[in-house]
Protein backbone atom coordinates (compact mmCIF):
# COMPACT_ATOMS: atom_id res chain seq x y z
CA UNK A 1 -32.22 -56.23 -36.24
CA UNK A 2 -35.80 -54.60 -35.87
CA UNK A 3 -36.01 -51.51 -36.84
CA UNK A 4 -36.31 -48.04 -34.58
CA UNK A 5 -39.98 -47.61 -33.36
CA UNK A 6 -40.58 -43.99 -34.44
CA UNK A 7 -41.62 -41.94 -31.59
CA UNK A 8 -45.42 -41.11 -31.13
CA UNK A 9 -45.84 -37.05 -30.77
CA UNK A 10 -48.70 -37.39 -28.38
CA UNK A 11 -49.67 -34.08 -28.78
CA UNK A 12 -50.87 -34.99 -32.34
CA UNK A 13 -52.50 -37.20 -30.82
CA UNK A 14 -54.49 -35.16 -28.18
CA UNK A 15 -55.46 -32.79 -30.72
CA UNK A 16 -56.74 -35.75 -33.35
CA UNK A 17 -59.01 -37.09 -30.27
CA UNK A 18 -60.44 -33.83 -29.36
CA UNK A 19 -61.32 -32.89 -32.60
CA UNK A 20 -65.18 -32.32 -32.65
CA UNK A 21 -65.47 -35.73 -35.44
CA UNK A 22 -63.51 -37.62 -32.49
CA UNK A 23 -65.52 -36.79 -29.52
CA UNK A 24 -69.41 -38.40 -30.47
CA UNK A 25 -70.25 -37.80 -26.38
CA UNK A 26 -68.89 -33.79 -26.02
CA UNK A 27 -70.37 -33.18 -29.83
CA UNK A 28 -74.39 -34.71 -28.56
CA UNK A 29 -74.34 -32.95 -25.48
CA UNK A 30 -72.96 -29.54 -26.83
CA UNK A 31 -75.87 -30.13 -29.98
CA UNK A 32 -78.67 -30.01 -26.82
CA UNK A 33 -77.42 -27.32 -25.46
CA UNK A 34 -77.86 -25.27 -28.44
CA UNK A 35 -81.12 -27.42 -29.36
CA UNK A 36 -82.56 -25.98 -26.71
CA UNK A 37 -81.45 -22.46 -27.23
CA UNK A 38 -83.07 -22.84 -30.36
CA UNK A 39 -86.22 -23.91 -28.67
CA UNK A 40 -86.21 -21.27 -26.56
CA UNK A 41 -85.83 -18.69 -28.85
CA UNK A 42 -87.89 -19.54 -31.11
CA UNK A 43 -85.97 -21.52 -33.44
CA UNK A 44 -86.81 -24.99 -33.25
CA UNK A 45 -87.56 -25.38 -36.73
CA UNK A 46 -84.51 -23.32 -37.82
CA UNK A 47 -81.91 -25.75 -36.05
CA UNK A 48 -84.04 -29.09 -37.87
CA UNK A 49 -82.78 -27.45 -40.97
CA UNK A 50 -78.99 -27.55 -40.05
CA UNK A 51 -77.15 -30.01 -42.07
CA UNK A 52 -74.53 -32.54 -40.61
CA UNK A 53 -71.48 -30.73 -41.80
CA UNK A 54 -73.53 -27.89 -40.20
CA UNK A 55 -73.59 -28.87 -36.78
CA UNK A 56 -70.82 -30.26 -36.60
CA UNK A 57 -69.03 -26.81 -37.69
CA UNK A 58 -71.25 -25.28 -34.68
CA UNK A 59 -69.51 -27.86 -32.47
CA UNK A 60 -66.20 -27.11 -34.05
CA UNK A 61 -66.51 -23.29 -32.45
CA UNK A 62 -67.89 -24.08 -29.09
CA UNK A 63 -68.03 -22.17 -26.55
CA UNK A 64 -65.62 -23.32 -23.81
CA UNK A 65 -65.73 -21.60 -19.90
CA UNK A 66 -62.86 -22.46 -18.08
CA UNK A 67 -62.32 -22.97 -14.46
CA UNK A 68 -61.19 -19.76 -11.96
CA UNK A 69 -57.71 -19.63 -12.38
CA UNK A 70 -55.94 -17.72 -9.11
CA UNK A 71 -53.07 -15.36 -9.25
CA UNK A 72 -51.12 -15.34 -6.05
CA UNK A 73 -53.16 -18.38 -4.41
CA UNK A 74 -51.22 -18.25 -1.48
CA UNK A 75 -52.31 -14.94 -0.92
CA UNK A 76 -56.00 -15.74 -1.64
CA UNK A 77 -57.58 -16.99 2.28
CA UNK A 78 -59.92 -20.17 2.34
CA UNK A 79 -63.07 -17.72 2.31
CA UNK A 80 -62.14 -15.87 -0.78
CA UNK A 81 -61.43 -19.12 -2.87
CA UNK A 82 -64.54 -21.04 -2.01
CA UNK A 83 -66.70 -17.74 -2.62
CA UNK A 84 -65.50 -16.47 -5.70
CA UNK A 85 -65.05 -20.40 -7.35
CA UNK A 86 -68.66 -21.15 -6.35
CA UNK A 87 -69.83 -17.40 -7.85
CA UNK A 88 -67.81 -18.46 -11.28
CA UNK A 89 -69.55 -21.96 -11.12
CA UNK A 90 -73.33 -20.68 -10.60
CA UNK A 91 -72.68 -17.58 -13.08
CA UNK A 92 -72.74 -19.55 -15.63
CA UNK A 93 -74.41 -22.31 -14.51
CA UNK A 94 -77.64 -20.68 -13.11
CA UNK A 95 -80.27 -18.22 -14.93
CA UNK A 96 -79.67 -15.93 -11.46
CA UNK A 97 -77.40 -13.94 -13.27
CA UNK A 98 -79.54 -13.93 -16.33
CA UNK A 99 -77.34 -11.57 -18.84
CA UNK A 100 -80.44 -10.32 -20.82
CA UNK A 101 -82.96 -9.20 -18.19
CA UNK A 102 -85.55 -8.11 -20.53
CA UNK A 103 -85.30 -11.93 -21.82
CA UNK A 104 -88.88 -13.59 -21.69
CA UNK A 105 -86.63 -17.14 -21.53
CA UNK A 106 -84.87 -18.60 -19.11
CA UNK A 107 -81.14 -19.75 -20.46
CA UNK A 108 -78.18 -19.78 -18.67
CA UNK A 109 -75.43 -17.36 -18.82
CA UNK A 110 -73.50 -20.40 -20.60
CA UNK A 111 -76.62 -21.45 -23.05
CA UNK A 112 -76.63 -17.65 -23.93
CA UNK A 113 -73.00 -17.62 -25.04
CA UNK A 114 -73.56 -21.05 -26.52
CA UNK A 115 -76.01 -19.06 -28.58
CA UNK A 116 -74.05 -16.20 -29.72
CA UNK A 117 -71.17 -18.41 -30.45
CA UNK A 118 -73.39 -20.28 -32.51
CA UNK A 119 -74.64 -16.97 -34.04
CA UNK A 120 -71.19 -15.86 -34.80
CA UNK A 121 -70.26 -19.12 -36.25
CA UNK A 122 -72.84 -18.88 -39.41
CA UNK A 123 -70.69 -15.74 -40.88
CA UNK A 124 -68.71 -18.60 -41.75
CA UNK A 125 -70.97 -20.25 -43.93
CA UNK A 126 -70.75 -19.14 -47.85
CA UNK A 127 -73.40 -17.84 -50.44
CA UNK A 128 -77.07 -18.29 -50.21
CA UNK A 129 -76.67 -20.45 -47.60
CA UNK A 130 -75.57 -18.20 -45.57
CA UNK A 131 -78.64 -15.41 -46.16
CA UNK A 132 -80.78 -17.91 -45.62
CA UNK A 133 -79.75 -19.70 -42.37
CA UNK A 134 -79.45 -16.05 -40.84
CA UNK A 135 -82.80 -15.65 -41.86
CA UNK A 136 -84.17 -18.76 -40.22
CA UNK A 137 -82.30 -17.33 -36.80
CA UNK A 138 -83.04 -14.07 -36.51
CA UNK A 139 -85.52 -14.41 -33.42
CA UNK A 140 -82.45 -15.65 -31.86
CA UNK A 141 -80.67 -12.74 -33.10
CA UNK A 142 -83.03 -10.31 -31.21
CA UNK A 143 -83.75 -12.10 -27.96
CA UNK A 144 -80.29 -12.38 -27.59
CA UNK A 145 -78.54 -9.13 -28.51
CA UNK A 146 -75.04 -8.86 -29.53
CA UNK A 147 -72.04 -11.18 -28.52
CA UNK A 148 -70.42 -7.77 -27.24
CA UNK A 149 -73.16 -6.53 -25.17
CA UNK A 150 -73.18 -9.48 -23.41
CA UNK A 151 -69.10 -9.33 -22.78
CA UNK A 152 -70.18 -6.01 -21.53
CA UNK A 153 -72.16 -7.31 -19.15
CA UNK A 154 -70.46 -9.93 -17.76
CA UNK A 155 -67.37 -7.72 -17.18
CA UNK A 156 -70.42 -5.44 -15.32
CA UNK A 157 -71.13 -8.59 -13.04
CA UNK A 158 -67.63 -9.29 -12.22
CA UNK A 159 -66.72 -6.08 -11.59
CA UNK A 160 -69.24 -5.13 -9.13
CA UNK A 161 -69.08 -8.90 -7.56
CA UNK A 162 -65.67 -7.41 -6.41
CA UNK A 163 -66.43 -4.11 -5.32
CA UNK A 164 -69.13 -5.30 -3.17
CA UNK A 165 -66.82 -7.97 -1.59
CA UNK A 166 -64.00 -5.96 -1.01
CA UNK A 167 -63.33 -4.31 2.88
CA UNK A 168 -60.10 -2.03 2.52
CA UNK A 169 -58.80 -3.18 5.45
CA UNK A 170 -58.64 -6.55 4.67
CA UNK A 171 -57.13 -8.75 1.05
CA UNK A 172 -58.49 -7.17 -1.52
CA UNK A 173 -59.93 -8.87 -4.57
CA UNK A 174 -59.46 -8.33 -8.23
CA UNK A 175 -61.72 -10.62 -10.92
CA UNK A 176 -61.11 -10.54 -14.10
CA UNK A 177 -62.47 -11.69 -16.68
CA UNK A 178 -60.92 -12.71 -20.14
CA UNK A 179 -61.88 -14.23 -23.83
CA UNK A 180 -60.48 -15.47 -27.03
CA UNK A 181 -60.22 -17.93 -29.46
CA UNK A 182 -58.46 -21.06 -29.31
CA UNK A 183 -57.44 -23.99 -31.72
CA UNK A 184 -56.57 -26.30 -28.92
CA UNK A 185 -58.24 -28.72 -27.14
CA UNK A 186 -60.98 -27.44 -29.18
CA UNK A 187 -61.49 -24.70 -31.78
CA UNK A 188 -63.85 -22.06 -30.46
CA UNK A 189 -64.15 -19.04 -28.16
CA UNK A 190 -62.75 -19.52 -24.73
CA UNK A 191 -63.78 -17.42 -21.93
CA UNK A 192 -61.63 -17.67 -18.08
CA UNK A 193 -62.25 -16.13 -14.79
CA UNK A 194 -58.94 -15.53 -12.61
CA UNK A 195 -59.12 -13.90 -9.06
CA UNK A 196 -55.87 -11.54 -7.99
CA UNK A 197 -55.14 -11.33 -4.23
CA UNK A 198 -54.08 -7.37 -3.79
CA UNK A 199 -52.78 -5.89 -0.35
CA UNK A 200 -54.19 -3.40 1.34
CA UNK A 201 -52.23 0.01 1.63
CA UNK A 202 -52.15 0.54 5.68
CA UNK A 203 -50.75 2.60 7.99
CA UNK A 204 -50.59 4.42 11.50
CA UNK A 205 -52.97 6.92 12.81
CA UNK A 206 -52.14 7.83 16.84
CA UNK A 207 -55.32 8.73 18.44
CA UNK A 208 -55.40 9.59 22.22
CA UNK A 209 -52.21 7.99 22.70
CA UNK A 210 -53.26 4.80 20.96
CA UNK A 211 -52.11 3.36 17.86
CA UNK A 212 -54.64 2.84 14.80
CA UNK A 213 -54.36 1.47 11.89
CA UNK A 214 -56.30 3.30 8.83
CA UNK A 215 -56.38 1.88 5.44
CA UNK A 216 -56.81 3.48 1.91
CA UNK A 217 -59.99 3.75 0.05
CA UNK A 218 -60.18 2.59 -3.93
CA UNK A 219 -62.42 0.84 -6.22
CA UNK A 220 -62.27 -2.00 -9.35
CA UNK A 221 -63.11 -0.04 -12.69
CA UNK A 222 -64.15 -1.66 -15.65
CA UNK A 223 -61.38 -2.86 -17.17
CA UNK A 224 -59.65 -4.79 -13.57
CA UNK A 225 -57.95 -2.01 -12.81
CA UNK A 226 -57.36 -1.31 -8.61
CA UNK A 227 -57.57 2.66 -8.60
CA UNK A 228 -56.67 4.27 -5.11
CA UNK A 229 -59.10 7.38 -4.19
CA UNK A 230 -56.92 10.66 -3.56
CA UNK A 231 -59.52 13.90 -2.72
CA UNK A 232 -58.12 17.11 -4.13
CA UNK A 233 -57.35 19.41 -1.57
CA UNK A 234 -59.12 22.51 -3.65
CA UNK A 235 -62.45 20.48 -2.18
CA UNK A 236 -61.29 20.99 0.95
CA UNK A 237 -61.99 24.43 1.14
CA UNK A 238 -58.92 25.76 3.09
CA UNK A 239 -58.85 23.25 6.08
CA UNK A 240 -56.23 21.70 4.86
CA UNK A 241 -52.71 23.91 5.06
CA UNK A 242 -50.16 21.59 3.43
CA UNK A 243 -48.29 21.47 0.29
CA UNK A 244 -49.99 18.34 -1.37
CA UNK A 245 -52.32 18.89 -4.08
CA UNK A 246 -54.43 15.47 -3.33
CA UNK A 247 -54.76 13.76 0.01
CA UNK A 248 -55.04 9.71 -0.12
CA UNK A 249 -58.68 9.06 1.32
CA UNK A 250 -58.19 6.41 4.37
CA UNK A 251 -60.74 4.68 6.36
CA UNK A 252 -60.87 2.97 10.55
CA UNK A 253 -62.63 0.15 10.90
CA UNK A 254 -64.24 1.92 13.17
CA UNK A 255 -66.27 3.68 10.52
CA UNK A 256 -66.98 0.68 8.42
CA UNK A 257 -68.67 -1.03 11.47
CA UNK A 258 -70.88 2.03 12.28
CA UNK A 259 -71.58 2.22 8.45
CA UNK A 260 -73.01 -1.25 8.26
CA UNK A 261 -74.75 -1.13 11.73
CA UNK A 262 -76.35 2.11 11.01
CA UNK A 263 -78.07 0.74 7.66
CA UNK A 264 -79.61 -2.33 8.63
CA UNK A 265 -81.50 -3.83 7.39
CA UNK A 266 -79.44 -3.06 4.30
CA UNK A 267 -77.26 -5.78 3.22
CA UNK A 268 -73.69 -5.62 4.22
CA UNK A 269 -72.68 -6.94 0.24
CA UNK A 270 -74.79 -3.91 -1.31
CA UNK A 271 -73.61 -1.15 1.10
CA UNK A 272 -69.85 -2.02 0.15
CA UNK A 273 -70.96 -2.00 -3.29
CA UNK A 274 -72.46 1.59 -2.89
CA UNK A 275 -69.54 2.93 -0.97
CA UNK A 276 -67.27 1.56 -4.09
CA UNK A 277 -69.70 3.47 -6.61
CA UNK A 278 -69.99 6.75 -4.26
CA UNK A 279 -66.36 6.83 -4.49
CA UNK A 280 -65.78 5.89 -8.26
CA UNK A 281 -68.58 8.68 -9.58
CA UNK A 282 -70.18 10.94 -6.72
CA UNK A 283 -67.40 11.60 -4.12
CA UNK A 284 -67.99 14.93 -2.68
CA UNK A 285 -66.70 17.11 0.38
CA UNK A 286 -68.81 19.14 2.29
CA UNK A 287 -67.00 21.57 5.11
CA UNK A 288 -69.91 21.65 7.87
CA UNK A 289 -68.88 23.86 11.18
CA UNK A 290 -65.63 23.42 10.61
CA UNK A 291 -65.78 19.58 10.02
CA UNK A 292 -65.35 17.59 7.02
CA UNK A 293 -68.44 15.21 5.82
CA UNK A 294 -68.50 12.97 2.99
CA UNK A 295 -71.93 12.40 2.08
CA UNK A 296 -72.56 8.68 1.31
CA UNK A 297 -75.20 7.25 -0.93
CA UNK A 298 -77.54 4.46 -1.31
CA UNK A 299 -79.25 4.18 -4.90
CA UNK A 300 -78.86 8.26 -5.19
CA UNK A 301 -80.91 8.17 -2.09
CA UNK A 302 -78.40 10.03 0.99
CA UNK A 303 -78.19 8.28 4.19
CA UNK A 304 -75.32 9.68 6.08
CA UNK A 305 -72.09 11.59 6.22
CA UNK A 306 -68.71 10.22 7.02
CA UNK A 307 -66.80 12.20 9.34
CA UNK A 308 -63.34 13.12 8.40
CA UNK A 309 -59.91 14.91 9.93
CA UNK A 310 -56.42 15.49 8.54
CA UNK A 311 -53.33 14.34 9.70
CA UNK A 312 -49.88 14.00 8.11
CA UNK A 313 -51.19 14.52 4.55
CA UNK A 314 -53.96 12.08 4.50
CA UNK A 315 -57.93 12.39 5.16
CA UNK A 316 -59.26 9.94 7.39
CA UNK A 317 -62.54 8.49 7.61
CA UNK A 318 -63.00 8.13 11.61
CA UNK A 319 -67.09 7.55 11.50
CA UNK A 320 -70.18 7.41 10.10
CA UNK A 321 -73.32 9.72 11.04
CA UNK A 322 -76.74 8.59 10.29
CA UNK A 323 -78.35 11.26 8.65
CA UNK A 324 -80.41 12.28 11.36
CA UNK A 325 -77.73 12.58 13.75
CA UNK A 326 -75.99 15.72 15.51
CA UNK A 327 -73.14 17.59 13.78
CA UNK A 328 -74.71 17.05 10.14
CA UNK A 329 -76.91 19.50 8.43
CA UNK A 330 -79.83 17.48 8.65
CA UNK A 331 -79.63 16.17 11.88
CA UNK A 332 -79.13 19.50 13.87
CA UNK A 333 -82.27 20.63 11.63
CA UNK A 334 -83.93 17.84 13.10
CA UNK A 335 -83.34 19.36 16.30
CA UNK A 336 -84.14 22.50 15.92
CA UNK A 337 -87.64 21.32 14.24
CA UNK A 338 -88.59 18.71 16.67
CA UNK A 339 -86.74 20.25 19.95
CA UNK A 340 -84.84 16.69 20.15
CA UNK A 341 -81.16 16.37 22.07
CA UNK A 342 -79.07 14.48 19.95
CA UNK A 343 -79.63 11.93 23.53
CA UNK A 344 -83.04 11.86 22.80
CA UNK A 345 -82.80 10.99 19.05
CA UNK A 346 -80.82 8.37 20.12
CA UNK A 347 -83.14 7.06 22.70
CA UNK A 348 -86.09 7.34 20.37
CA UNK A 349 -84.21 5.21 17.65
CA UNK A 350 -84.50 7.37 14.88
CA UNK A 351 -80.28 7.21 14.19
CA UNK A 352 -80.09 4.78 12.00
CA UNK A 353 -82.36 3.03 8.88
CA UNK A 354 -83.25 0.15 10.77
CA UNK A 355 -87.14 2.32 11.67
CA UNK A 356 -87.17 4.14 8.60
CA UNK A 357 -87.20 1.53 5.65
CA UNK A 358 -90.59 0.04 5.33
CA UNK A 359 -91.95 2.14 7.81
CA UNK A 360 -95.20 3.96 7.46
CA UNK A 361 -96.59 7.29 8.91
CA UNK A 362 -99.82 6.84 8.23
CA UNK A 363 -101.75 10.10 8.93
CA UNK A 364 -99.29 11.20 11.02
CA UNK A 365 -99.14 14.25 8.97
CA UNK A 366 -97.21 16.96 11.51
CA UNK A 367 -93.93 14.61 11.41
CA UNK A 368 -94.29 13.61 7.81
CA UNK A 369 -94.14 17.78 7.15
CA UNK A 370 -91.47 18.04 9.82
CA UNK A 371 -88.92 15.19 7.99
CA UNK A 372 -89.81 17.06 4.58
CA UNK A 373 -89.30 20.15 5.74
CA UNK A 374 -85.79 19.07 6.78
CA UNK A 375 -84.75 16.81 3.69
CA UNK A 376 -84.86 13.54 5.18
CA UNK A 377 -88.66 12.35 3.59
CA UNK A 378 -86.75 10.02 1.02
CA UNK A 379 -85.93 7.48 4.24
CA UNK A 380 -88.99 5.71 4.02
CA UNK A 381 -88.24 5.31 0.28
CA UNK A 382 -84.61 3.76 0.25
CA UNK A 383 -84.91 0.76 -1.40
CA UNK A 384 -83.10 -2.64 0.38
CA UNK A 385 -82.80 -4.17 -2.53
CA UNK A 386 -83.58 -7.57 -0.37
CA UNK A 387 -86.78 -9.37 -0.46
CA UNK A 388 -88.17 -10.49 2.90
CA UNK A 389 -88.31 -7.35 4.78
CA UNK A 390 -90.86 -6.85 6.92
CA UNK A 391 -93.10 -3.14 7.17
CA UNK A 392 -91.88 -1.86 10.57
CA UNK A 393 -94.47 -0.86 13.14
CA UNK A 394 -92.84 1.72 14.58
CA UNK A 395 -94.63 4.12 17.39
CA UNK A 396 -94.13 7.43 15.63
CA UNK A 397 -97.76 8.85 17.51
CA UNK A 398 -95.68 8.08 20.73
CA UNK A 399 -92.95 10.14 19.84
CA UNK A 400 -94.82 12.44 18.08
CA UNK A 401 -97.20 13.12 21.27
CA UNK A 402 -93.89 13.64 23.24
CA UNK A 403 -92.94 15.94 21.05
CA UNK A 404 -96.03 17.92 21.36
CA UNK A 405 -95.29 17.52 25.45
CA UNK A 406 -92.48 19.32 25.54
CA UNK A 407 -89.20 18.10 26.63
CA UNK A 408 -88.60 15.96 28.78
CA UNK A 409 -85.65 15.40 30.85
CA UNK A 410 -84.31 11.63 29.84
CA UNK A 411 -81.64 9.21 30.58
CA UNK A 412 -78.33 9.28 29.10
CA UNK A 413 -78.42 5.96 26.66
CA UNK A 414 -76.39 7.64 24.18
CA UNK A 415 -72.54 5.57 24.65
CA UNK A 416 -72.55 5.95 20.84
CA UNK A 417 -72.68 9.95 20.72
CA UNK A 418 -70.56 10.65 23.62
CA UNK A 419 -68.12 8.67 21.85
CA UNK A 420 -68.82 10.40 18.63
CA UNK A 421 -68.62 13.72 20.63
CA UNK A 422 -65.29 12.73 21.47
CA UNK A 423 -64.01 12.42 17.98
CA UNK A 424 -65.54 15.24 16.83
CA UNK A 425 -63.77 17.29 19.60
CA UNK A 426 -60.50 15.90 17.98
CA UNK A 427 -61.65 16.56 14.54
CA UNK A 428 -62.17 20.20 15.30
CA UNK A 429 -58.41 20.07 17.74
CA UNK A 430 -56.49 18.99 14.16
């Protein structure tokens, strides 16, 4: 009778083939990679003087990115997981993301982790050896900072990916970001991306008779973290005659779309990602004629109020006004130092960014004084933040000579402000 095959643990076995001595292909192509960190730090000659046992220790500690993981997928629409799979992919893939700005090399996000992996690995090496290979690598040492900055920074890119992705009345979007080290499949630091499907926080608004839905306001922090904005009703100034001592902030879509049409040609990705940051460190309320504004913020620069009202212990975001338009501070100075209708600001185009940014006065001095006079200079200076933008030629001789006419009795073109008029009639009624 033959005797009883003893069973094979596979596992074993798995680990004994991935071991960096076992896997000749992985081990050469992770060696280039940090070849040609070496090279382009500086430290081509360094990595000649590595021994076998040497690289092969490097290898042994690789750095090892793993796929986006999703929490919730069925929750996560077809959008969302093609987006944020493709932004883990070229983040460390591409040099777009480049994790040391100031770098004069171009490495990847993953060839710069290779590198501080690599980096890390040498406190492992013993006596004089070890002074002397650290030595040898300290250009890489300085061009690449520390291993910690860098996790810094990523957790920076992530975070803000997310902010500037997410609309509060839709899915919202959490990724995080995660590292340690690992024995198995192969010893070494192992960093994974994995993308949270939250729900929105709704509910009902009844305006006019009509049903709306509003939605809360909140941001990502640093550390993954969903935190829900609640304004303090001691900002409020007494319009609010409750009991609560903080008010969940809440948003219509209908203020979102007039935010994003009344910054173009700013990007619809960056002014989420301001609105996130305005809430997270500059939120302020400002009680103008009776009506509550939330000035909003592009690169410290301000463009615009929101226009709020109470109702059953929450404040809701119902619009946005352009800086320049009626029922803000600015705006009705505007007015009062041109002699403009809020009709005829509209019909002139100067409520929104759109013939602002890039624009030029030239020696149109009289409106340049006028616009400093009332606080609204810094338009021509907001920054896009997108390449590609064309200098506007906007007539402002035209309107400045009409101006100087005296006024002049125009066409109602303004559907936007008689709505607006409307809601600010019910803001005042609440």
């Amino acid at each position: 009778m033959s005797k009883k095959r003893k069973k094979t643990n596979t596992s074993q076995i798995r680990k004994r083939d991935n071991s960096p001595h076992n896997n000749p292909v992985l081990k050469k192509k992770y060696l280039k990679i940090l070849e040609r960190v070496c090279y382009q730090t500086d430290c081509e000659t360094a990595f000649k003087l590595l021994s076998k046992d040497e690289k092969s220790n490097a290898f042994g500690q690789r750095v090892y990115v793993g796929s986006i993981k999703f929490e919730n997928k069925e929750a996560v629409s077809k959008d969302a997981l093609e987006f944020f799979t493709k932004y883990v992919q070229d983040f460390y893939a591409d040099i777009i993301y480049k994790l040391q700005p100031d770098m004069e090399v171009e490495l990847t996000n993953f060839e710069i982790l290779v590198g501080l992996q690599f980096l890390t690995s040498l406190d492992n090496v013993k006596g004089e050896r070890k002074n002397h290979l650290q030595i040898a690598f300290t250009p890489m040492r300085l061009k690449l900072g520390t291993l910690q900055e860098t996790i810094k920074t990523i957790i920076y890119h992530y975070t803000i990916t997310a902010n500037s992705t997410n609309i509060f009345s839709e899915t919202l979007y959490n990724l995080k970001f995660d590292f340690n080290v690992k024995e198995y499949p192969t010893l070494g630091m192992h960093y994974s991306s994995t993308l949270e499907a939250v729900p929105c926080r709704s509910g009902n608004y009844i305006e006019n008779g009509n049903l709306r839905k509003v939605f809360q306001l909140g941001y990502l922090d640093y550390g993954f973290t969903l935190n829900w904005v609640f304004v303090p009703v001691k900002s409020l100034q007494g319009v609010y005659r409750g009991d609560k001592k903080d008010l969940p902030l809440c948003i219509q879509n209908h203020a979102y779309h007039r935010l994003l049409e009344r910054l173009k040609p700013l990007s619809d990705i960056d002014i989420v990602f301001q609105l996130s940051f305005t809430l997270q460190n500059s939120l302020k309320i400002e009680i103008y004629k009776g009506n509550i504004l939330i000035p909003y913020f592009h690169i410290g620069q301000k463009c615009g109020y929101f226009l709020g009202v109470i109702n059953k212990d929450r404040l809701i975001i119902k619009t946005f006004l352009f800086l320049t338009h009626h029922y803000t501070p600015e705006g009705e100075k505007l007015e009062k130092a041109l002699g403009l209708s809020k009709e005829e600001i509209t019909y002139w185009n100067i409520g929104s960014l759109q013939n602002f940014i890039y624009s030029d006065l030239g020696t149109n001095h009289e409106m340049r004084n006028v616009f400093e006079d009332v606080g609204i200079s810094h338009l021509f200076k907001v920054d896009p933040l997108t390449h590609g933008i064309e200098q506007r030629n906007y007539n402002w001789e035209a309107l400045n000579a009409y101006i100087n006419k005296g006024k002049i009795e125009l066409f109602d073109e303004g559907a936007d402000d008689e709505e607006l008029e409307e809601l600010l009639g019910e803001a005042m009624d609440e």
